[in-house]
Protein backbone atom coordinates (compact mmCIF):
# COMPACT_ATOMS: atom_id res chain seq x y z
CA UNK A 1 0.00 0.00 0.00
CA UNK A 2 2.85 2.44 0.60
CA UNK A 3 3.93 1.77 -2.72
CA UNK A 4 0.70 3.26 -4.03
CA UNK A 5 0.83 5.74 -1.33
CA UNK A 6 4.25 7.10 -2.95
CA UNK A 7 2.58 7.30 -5.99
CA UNK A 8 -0.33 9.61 -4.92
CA UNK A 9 1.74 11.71 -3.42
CA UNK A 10 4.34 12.53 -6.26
CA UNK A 11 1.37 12.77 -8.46
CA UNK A 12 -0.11 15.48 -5.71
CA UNK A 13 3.12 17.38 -5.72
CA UNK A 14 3.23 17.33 -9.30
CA UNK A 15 -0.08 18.55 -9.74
CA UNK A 16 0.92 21.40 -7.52
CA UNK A 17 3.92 22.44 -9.23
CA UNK A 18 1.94 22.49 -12.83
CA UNK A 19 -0.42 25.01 -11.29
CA UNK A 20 1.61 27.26 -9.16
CA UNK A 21 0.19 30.64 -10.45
CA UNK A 22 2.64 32.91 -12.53
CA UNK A 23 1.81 36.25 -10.04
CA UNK A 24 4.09 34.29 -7.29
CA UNK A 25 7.52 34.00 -9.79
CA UNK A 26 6.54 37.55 -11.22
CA UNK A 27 6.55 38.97 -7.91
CA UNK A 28 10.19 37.92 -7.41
CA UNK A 29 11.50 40.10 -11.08
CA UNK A 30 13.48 42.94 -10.61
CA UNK A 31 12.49 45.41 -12.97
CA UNK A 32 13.32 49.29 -13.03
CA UNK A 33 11.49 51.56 -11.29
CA UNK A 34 9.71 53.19 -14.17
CA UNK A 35 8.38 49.60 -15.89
CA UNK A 36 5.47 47.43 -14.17
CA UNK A 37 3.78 43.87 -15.07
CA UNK A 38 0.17 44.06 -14.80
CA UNK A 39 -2.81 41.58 -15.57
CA UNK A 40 -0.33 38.55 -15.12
CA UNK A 41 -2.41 35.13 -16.27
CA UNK A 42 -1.31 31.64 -16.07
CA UNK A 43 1.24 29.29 -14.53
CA UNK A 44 5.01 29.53 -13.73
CA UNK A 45 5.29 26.77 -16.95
CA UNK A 46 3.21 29.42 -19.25
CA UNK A 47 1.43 32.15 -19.11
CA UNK A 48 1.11 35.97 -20.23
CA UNK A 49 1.51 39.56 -18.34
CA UNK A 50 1.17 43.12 -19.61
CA UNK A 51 4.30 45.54 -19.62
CA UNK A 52 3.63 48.89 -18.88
CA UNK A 53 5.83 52.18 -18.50
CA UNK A 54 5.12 54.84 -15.48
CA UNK A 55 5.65 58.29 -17.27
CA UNK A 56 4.83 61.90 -16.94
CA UNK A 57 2.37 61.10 -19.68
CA UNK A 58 0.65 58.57 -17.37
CA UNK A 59 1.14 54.67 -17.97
CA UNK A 60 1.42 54.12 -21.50
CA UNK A 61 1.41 49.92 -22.72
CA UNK A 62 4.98 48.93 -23.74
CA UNK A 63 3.85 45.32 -24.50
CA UNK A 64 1.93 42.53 -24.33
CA UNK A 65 3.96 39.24 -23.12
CA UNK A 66 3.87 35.17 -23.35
CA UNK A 67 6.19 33.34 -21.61
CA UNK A 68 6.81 29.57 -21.34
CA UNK A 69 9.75 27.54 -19.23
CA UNK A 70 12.99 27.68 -21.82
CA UNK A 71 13.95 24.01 -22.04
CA UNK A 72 17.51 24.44 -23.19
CA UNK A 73 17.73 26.66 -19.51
CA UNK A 74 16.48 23.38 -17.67
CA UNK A 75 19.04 20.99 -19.86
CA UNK A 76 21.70 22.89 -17.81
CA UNK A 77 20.14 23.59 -14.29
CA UNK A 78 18.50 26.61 -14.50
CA UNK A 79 15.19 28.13 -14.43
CA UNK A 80 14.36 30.39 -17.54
CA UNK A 81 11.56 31.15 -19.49
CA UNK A 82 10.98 32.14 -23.65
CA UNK A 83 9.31 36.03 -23.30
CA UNK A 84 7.52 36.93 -26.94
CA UNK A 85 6.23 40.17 -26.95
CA UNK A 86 3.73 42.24 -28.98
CA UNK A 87 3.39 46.39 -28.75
CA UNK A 88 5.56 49.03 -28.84
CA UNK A 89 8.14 46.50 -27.46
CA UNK A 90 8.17 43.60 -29.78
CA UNK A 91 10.38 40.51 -30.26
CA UNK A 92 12.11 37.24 -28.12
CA UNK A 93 14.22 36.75 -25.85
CA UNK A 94 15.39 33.77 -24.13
CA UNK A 95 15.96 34.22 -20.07
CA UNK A 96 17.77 32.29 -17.64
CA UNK A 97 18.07 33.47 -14.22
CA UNK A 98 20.29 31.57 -11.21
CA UNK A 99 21.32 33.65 -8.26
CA UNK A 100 25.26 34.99 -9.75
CA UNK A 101 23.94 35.30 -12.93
CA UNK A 102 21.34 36.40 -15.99
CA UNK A 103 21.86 34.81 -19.32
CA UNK A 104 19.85 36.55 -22.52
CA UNK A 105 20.12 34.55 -25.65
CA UNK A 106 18.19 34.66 -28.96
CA UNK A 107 17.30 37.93 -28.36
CA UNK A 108 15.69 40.14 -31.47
CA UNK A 109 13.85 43.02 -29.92
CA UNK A 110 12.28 46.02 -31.63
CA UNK A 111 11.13 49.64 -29.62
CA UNK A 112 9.92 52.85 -30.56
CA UNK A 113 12.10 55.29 -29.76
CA UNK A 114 9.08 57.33 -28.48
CA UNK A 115 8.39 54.05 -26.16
CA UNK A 116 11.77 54.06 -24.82
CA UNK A 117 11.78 57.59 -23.62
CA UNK A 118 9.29 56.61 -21.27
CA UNK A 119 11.77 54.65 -19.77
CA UNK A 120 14.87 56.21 -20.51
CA UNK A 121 14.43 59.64 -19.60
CA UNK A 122 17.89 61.16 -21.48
CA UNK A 123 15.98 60.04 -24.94
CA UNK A 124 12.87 61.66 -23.51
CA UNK A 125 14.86 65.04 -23.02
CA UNK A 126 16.83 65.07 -26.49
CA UNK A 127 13.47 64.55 -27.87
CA UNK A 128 14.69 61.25 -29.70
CA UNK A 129 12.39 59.54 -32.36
CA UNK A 130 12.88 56.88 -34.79
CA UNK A 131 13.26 52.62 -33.63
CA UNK A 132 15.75 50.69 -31.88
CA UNK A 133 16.07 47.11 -32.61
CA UNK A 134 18.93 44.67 -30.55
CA UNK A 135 20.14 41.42 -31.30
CA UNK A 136 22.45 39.69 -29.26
CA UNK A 137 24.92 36.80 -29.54
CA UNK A 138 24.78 35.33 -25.91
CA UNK A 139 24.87 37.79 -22.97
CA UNK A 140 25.69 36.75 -19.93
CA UNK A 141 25.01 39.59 -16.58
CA UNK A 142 27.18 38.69 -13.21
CA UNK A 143 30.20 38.88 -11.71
CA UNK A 144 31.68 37.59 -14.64
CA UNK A 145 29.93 39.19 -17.28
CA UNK A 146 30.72 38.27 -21.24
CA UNK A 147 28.83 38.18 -24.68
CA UNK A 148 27.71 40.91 -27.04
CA UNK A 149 25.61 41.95 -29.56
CA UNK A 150 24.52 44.62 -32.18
CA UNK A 151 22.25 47.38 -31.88
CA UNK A 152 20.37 49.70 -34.77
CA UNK A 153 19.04 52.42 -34.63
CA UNK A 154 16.61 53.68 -37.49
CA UNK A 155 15.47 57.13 -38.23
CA UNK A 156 17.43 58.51 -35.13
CA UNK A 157 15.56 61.80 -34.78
CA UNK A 158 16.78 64.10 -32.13
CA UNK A 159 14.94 67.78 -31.73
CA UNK A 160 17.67 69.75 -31.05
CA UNK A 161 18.84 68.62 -34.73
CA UNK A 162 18.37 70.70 -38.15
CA UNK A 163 17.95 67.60 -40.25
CA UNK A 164 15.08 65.09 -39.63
CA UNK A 165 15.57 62.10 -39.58
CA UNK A 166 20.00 62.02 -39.24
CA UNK A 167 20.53 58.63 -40.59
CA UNK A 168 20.21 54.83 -39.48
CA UNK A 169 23.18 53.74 -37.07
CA UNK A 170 24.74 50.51 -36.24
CA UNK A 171 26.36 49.95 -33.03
CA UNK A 172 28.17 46.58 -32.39
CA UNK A 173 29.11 45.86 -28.40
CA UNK A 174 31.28 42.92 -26.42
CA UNK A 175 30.91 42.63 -23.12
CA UNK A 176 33.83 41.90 -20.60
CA UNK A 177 34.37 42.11 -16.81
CA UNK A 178 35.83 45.60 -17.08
CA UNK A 179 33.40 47.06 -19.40
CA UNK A 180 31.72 47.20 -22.58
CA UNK A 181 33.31 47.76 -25.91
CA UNK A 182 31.58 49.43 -28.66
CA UNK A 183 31.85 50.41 -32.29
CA UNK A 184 29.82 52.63 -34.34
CA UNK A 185 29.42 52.98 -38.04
CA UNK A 186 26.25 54.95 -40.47
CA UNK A 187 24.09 52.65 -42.66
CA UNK A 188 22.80 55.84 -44.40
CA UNK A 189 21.56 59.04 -43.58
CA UNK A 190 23.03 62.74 -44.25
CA UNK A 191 25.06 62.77 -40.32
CA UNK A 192 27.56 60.08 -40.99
CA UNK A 193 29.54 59.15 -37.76
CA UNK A 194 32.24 56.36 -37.22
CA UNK A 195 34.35 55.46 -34.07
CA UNK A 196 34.39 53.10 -31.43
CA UNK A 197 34.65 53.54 -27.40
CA UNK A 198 34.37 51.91 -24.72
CA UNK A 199 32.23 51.68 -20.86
CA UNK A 200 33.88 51.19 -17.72
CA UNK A 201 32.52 49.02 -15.40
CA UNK A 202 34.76 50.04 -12.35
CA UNK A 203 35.01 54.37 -13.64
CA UNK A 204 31.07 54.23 -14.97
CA UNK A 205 32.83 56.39 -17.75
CA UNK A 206 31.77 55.74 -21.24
CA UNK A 207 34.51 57.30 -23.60
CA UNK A 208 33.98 58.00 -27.44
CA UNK A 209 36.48 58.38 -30.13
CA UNK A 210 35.42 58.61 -33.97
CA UNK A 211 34.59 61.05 -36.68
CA UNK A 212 31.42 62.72 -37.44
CA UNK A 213 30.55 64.80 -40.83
CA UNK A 214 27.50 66.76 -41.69
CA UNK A 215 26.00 66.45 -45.20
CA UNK A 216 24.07 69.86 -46.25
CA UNK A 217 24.83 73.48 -45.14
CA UNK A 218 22.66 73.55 -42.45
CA UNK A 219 24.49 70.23 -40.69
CA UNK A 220 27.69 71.75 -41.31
CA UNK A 221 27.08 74.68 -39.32
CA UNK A 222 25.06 72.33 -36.48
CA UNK A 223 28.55 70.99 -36.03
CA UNK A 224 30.80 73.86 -36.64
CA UNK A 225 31.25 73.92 -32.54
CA UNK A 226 31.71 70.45 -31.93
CA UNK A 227 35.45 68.75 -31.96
CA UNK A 228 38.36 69.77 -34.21
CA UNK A 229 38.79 70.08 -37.68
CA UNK A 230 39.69 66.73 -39.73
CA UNK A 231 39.84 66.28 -43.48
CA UNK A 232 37.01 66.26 -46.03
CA UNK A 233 35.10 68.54 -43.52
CA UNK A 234 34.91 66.19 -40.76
CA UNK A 235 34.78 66.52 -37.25
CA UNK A 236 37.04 64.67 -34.58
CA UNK A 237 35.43 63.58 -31.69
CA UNK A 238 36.80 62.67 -28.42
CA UNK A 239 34.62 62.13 -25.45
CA UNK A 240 34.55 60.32 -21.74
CA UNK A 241 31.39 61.22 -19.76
CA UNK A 242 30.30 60.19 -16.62
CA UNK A 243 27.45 57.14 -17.70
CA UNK A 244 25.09 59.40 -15.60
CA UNK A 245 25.58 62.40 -18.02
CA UNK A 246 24.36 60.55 -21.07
């Protein structure tokens, strides 16, 4: 009988664990001060949740999100879920949380820059427009953090500018213990800028090195002020910021 006893029992925990509501794991995310989940439906397996942004504005819908349990995260030990979202904030990304680290993987994400801002509040400020969209290649977040990625961003609108939209951007990063390393390069657009720079982890500096030249009279004398001199009417840039001046 305690055979069958066993059996009852495992089949009662089981039950249990396939039903464990979702609102008890979301509870546990970290998420930045200006971003909430809302309406969150399901189970910790599967389930959906609504991503919204607290703003000046009020609380504008960044996206709508399914999740299910990411199997290759269980292969290897840890607990992580497939998000796919829908909105403003659209795409997938694989997550896999234990407690020294965050793993991303198979991330393609798209965002309006105008549903950024409510997050960011530096591209809220500058008035930025246009859409970012991230891939990565593997990111890993903890105490020894690696991986890296490429972000674009299209139509980069800013409304301090003369010239809307500037151009479409490509920004390739690796991340490493000490930092972040990053390159820059135009994929069209009438503000070309190229150069490559660097984050420090330890400083919180972010330092920029690269050219930048203005197509059109009025983009020319935009940058007139900015940098040195270089050839074919260029400017050189060289910049290192505090991270909390950007």
């Amino acid at each position: 009988m305690w055979r069958y006893g066993l059996i009852v029992f495992a089949g009662y925990v089981a039950f249990l664990a396939a039903t464990v509501p979702a609102h008890l794991v979301v509870s546990q995310v970290a998420l930045p001060p200006s971003v909430t989940l809302t309406d969150v439906r399901g189970t910790i397996w599967s389930g959906r949740a609504v991503l919204m942004a607290t703003a000046q504005q009020g609380t504008p819908l960044l996206s709508r999100v399914r999740f299910h349990v990411w199997p290759g995260a269980l292969l290897h030990g840890r607990w992580g879920y497939v998000l796919t979202g829908q909105g403003p904030l659209a795409g997938h990304v694989a997550v896999a949380v234990t407690s020294h680290r965050v793993e991303l993987a198979d991330m393609a994400l798209t965002v309006s820059a105008k549903a950024a801002a409510a997050v960011f509040p530096a591209l809220r400020d500058e008035g930025a427009g246009g859409v970012f969209a991230v891939r990565d290649q593997d990111w890993v977040m903890g105490s020894h953090p690696h991986g890296g990625g490429a972000l674009v961003w299209r139509d980069a609108r800013l409304a301090s500018a003369p010239v809307d939209p500037l151009g479409s951007y490509r920004l390739v990063f690796s991340v490493t213990p000490a930092g972040v390393l990053y390159a820059i390069h135009t994929l069209s657009g009438k503000l070309v800028i190229t150069g490559h720079g660097h984050y420090g982890r330890a400083s919180r500096m972010v330092s920029f090195r690269g050219l930048v030249t203005g197509h059109g009279l009025r983009l020319q004398g935009f940058l007139s002020g900015i940098g040195f001199s270089a050839a074919h009417g260029a400017r050189r840039i060289r910049l290192r910021l505090p991270l909390s001046a950007l």
